[in-house]
PDB file of N, CA and C in Angstrom:
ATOM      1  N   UNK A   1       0.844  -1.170   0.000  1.00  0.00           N
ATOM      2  CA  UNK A   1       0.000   0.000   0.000  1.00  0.00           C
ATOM      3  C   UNK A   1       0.894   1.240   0.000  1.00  0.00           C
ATOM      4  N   UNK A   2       0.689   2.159  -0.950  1.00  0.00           N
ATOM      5  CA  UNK A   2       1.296   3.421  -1.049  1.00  0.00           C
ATOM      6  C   UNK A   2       0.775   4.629  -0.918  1.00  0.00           C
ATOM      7  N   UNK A   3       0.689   5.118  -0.313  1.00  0.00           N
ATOM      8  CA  UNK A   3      -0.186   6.175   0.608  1.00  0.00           C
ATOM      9  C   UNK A   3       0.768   7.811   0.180  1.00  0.00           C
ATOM     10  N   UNK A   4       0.191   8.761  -0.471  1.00  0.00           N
ATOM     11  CA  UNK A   4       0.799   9.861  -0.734  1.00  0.00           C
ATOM     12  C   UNK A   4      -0.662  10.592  -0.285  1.00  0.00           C
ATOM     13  N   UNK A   5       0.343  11.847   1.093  1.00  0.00           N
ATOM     14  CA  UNK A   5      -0.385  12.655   1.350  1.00  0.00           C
ATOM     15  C   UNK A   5      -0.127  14.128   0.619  1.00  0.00           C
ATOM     16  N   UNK A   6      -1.660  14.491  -0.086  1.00  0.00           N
ATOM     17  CA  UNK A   6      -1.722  15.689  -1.091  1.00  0.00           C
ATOM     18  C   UNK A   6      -1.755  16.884  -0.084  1.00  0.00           C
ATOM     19  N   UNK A   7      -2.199  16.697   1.397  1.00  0.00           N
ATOM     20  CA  UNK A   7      -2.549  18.059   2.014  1.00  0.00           C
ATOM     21  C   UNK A   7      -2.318  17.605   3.436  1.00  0.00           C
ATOM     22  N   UNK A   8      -1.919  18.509   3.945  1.00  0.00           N
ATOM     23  CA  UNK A   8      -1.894  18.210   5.484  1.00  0.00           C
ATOM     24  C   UNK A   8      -2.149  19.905   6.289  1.00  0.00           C
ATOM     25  N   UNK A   9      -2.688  20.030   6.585  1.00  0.00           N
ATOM     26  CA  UNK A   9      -3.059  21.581   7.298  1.00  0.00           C
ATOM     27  C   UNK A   9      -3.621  21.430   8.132  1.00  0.00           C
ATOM     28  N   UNK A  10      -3.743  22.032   9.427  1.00  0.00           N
ATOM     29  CA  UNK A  10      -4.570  22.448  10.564  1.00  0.00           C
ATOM     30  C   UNK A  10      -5.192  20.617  10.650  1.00  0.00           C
ATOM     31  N   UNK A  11      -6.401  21.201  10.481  1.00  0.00           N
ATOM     32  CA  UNK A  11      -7.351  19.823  11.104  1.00  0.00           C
ATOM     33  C   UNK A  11      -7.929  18.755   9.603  1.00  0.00           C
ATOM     34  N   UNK A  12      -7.183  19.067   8.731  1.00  0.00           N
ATOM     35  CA  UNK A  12      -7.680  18.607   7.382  1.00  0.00           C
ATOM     36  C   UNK A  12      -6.515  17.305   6.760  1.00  0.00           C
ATOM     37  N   UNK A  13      -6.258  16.534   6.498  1.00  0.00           N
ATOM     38  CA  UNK A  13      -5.896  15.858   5.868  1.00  0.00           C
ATOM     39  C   UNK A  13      -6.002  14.694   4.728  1.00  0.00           C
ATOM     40  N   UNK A  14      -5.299  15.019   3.345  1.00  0.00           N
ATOM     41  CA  UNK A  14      -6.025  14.431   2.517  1.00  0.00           C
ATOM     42  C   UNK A  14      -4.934  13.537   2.140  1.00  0.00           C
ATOM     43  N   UNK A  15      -5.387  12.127   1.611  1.00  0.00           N
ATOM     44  CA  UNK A  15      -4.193  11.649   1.378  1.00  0.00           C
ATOM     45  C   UNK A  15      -4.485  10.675  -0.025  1.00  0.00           C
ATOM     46  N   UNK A  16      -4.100   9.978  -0.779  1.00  0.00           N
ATOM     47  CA  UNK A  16      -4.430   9.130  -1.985  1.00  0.00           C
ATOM     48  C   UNK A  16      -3.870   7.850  -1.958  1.00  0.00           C
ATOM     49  N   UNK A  17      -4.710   6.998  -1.824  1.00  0.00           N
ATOM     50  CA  UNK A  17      -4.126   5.606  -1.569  1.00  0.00           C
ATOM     51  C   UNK A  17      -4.024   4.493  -3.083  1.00  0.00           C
ATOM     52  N   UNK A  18      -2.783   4.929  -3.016  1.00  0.00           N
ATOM     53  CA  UNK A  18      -2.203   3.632  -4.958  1.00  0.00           C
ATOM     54  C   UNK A  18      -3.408   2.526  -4.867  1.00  0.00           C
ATOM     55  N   UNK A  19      -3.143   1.235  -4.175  1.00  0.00           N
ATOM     56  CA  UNK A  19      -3.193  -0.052  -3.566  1.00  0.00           C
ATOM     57  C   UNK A  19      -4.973   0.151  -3.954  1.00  0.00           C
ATOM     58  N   UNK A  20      -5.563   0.646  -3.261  1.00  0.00           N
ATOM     59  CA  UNK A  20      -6.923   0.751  -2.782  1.00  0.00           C
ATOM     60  C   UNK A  20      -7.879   1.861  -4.346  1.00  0.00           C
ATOM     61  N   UNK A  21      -6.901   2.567  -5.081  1.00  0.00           N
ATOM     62  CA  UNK A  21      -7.357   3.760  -5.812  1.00  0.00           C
ATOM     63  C   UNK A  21      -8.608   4.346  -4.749  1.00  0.00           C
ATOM     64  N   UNK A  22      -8.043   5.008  -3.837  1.00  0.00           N
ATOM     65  CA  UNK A  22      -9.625   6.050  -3.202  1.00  0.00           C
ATOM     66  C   UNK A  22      -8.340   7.009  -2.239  1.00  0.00           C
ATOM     67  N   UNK A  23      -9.338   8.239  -2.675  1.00  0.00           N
ATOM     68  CA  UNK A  23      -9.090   9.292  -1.621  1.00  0.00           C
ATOM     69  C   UNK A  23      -9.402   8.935  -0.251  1.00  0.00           C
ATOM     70  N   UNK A  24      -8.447   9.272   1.172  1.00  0.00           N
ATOM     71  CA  UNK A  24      -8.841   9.562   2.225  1.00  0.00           C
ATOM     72  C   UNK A  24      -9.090  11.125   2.460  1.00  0.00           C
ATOM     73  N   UNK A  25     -10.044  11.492   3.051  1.00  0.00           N
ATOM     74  CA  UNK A  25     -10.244  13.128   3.640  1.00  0.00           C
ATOM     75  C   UNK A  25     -10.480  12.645   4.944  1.00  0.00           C
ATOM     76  N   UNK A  26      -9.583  13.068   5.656  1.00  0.00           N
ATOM     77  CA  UNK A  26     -10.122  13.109   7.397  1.00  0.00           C
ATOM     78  C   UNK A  26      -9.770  14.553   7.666  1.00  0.00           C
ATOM     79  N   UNK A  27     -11.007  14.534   8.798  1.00  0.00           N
ATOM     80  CA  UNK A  27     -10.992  16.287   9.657  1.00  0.00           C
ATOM     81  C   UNK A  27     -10.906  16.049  11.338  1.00  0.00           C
ATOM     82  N   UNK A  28     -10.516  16.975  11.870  1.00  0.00           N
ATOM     83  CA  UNK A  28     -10.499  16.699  13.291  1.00  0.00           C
ATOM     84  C   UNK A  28     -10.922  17.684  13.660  1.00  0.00           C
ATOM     85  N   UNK A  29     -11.786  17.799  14.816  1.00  0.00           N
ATOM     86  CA  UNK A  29     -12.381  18.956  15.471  1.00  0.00           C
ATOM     87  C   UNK A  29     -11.101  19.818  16.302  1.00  0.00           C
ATOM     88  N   UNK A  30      -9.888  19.323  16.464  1.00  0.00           N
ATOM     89  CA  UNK A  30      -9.416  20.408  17.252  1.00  0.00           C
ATOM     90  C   UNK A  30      -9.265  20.295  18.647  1.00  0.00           C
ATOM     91  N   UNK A  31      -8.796  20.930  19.415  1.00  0.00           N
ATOM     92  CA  UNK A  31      -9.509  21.300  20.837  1.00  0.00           C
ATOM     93  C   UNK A  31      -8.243  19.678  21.573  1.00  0.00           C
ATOM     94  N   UNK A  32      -9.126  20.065  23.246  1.00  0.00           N
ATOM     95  CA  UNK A  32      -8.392  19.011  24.163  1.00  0.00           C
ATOM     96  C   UNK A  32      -8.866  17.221  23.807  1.00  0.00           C
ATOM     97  N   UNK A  33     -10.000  17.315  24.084  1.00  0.00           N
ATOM     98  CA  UNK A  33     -10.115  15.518  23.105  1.00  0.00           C
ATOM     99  C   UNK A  33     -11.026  15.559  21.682  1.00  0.00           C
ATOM    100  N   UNK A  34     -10.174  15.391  20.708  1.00  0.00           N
ATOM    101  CA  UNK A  34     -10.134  15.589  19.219  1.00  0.00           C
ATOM    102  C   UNK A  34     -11.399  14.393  18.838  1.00  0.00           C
ATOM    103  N   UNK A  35     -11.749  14.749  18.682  1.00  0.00           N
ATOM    104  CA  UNK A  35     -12.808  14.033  17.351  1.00  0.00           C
ATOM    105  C   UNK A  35     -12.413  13.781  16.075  1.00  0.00           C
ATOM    106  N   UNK A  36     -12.045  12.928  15.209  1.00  0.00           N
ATOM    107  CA  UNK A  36     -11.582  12.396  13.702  1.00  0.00           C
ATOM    108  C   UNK A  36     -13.165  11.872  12.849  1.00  0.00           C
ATOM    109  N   UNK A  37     -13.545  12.354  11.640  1.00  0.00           N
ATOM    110  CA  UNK A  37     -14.192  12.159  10.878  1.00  0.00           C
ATOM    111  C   UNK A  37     -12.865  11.675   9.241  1.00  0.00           C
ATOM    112  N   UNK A  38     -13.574  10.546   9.192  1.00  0.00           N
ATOM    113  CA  UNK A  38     -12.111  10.076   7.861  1.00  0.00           C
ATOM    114  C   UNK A  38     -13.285   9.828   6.870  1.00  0.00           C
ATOM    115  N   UNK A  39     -13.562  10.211   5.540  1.00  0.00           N
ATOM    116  CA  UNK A  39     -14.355   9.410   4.170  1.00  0.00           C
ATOM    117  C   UNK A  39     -13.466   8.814   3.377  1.00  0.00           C
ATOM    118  N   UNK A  40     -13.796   7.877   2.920  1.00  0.00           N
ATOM    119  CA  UNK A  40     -13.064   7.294   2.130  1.00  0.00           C
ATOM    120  C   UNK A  40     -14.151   7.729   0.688  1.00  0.00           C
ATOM    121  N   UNK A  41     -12.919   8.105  -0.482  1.00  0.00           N
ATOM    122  CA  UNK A  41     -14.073   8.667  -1.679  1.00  0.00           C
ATOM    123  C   UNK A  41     -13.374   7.783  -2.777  1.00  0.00           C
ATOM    124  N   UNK A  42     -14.206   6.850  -3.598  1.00  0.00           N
ATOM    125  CA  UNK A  42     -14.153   5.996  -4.610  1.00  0.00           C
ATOM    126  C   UNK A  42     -14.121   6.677  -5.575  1.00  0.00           C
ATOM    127  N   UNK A  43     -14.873   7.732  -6.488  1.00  0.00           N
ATOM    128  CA  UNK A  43     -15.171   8.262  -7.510  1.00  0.00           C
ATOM    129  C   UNK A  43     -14.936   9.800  -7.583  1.00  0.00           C
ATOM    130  N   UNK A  44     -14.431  10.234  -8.851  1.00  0.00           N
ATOM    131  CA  UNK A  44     -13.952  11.409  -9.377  1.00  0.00           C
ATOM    132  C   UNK A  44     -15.175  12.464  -9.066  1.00  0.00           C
ATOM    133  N   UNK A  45     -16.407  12.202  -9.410  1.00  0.00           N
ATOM    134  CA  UNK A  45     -17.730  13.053  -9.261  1.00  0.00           C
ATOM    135  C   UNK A  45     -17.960  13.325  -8.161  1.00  0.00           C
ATOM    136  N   UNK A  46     -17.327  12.427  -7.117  1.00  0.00           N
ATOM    137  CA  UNK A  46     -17.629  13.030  -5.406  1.00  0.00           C
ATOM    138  C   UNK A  46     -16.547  14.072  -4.971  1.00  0.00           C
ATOM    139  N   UNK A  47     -15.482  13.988  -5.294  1.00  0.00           N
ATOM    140  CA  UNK A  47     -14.291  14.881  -5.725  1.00  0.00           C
ATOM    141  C   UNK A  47     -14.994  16.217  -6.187  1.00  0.00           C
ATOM    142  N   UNK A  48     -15.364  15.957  -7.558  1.00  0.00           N
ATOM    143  CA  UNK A  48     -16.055  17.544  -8.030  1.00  0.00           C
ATOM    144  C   UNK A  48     -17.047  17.710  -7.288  1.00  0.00           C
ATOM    145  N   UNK A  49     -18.225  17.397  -6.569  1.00  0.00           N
ATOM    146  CA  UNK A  49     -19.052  18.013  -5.983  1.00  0.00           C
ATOM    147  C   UNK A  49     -18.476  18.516  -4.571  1.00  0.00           C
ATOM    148  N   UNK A  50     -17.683  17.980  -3.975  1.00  0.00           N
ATOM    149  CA  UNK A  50     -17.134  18.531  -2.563  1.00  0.00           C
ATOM    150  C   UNK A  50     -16.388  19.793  -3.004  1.00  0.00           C
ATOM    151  N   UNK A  51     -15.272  19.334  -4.082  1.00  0.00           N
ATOM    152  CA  UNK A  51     -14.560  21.172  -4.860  1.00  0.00           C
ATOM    153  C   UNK A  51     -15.587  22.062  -5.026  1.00  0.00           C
ATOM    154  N   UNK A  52     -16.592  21.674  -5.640  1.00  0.00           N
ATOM    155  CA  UNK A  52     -18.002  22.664  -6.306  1.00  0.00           C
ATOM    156  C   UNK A  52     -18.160  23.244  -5.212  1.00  0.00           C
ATOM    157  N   UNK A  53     -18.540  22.610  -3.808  1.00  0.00           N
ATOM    158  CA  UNK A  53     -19.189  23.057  -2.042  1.00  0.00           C
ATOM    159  C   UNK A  53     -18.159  24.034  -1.972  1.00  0.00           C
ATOM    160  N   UNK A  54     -16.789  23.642  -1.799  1.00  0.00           N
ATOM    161  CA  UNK A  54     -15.821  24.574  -1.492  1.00  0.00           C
ATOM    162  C   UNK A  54     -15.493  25.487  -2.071  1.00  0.00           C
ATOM    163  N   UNK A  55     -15.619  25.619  -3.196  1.00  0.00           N
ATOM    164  CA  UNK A  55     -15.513  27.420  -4.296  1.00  0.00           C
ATOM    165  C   UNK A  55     -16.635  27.927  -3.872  1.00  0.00           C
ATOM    166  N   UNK A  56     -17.903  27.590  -3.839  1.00  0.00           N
ATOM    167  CA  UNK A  56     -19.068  28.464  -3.598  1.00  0.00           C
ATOM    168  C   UNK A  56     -18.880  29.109  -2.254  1.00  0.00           C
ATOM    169  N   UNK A  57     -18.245  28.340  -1.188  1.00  0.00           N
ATOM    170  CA  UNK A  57     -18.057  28.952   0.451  1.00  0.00           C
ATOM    171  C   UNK A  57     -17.219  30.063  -0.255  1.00  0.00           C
ATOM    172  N   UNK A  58     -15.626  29.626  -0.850  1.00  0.00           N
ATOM    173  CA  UNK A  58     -15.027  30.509  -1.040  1.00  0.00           C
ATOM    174  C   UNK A  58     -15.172  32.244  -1.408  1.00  0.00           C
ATOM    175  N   UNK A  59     -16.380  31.460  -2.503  1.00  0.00           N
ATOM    176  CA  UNK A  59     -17.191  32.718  -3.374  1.00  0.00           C
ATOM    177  C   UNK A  59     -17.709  33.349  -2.366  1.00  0.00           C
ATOM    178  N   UNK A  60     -18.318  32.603  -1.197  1.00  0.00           N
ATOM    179  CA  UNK A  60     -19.017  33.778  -0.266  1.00  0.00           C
ATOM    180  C   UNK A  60     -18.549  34.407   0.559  1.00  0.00           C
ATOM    181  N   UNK A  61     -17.555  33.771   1.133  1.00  0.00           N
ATOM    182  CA  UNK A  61     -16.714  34.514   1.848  1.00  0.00           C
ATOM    183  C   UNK A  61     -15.765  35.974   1.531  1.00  0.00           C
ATOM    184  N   UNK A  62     -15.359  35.564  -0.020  1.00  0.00           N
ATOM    185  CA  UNK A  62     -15.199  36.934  -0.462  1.00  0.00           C
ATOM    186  C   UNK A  62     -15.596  38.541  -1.147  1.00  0.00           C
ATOM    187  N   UNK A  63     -17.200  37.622  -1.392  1.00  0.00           N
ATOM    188  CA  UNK A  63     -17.792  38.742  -1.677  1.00  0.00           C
ATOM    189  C   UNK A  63     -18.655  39.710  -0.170  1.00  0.00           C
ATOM    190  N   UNK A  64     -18.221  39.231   0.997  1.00  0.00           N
ATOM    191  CA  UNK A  64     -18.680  39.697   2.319  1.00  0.00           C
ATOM    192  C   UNK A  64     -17.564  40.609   2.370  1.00  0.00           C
ATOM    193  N   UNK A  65     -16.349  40.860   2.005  1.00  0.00           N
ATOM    194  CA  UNK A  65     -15.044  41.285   2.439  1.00  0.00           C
ATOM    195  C   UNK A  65     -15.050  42.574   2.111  1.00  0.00           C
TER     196      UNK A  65
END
């Protein structure tokens, strides 16, 4: 299994697994006892709809500024 991580920041980590072909995304809440949420994503279209979620936040966030 060959595991290349694309992102690692704050509470976000994304990583791409060869062996398995699927994205991991895990998030952690942070704080004194952390909470971990991990998806495992099979398909390219779940990819574009989570990017799609995240430009539109983006979009809103900067047109408030």
């Amino acid at each position: 299994m060959t595991l290349h991580t694309l992102l690692a920041k704050d509470a976000i980590q994304i990583v791409f697994d060869d062996a398995k072909r699927l994205v991991l995304l895990e998030m952690s809440s942070g704080g004194y006892r952390e909470r971990y949420v991990a998806m495992h994503i099979e398909h390219a279209a779940d990819i574009d709809d989570i990017v799609a979620g995240l430009l539109e936040a983006k979009r809103r966030l900067t047109e408030e500024a």
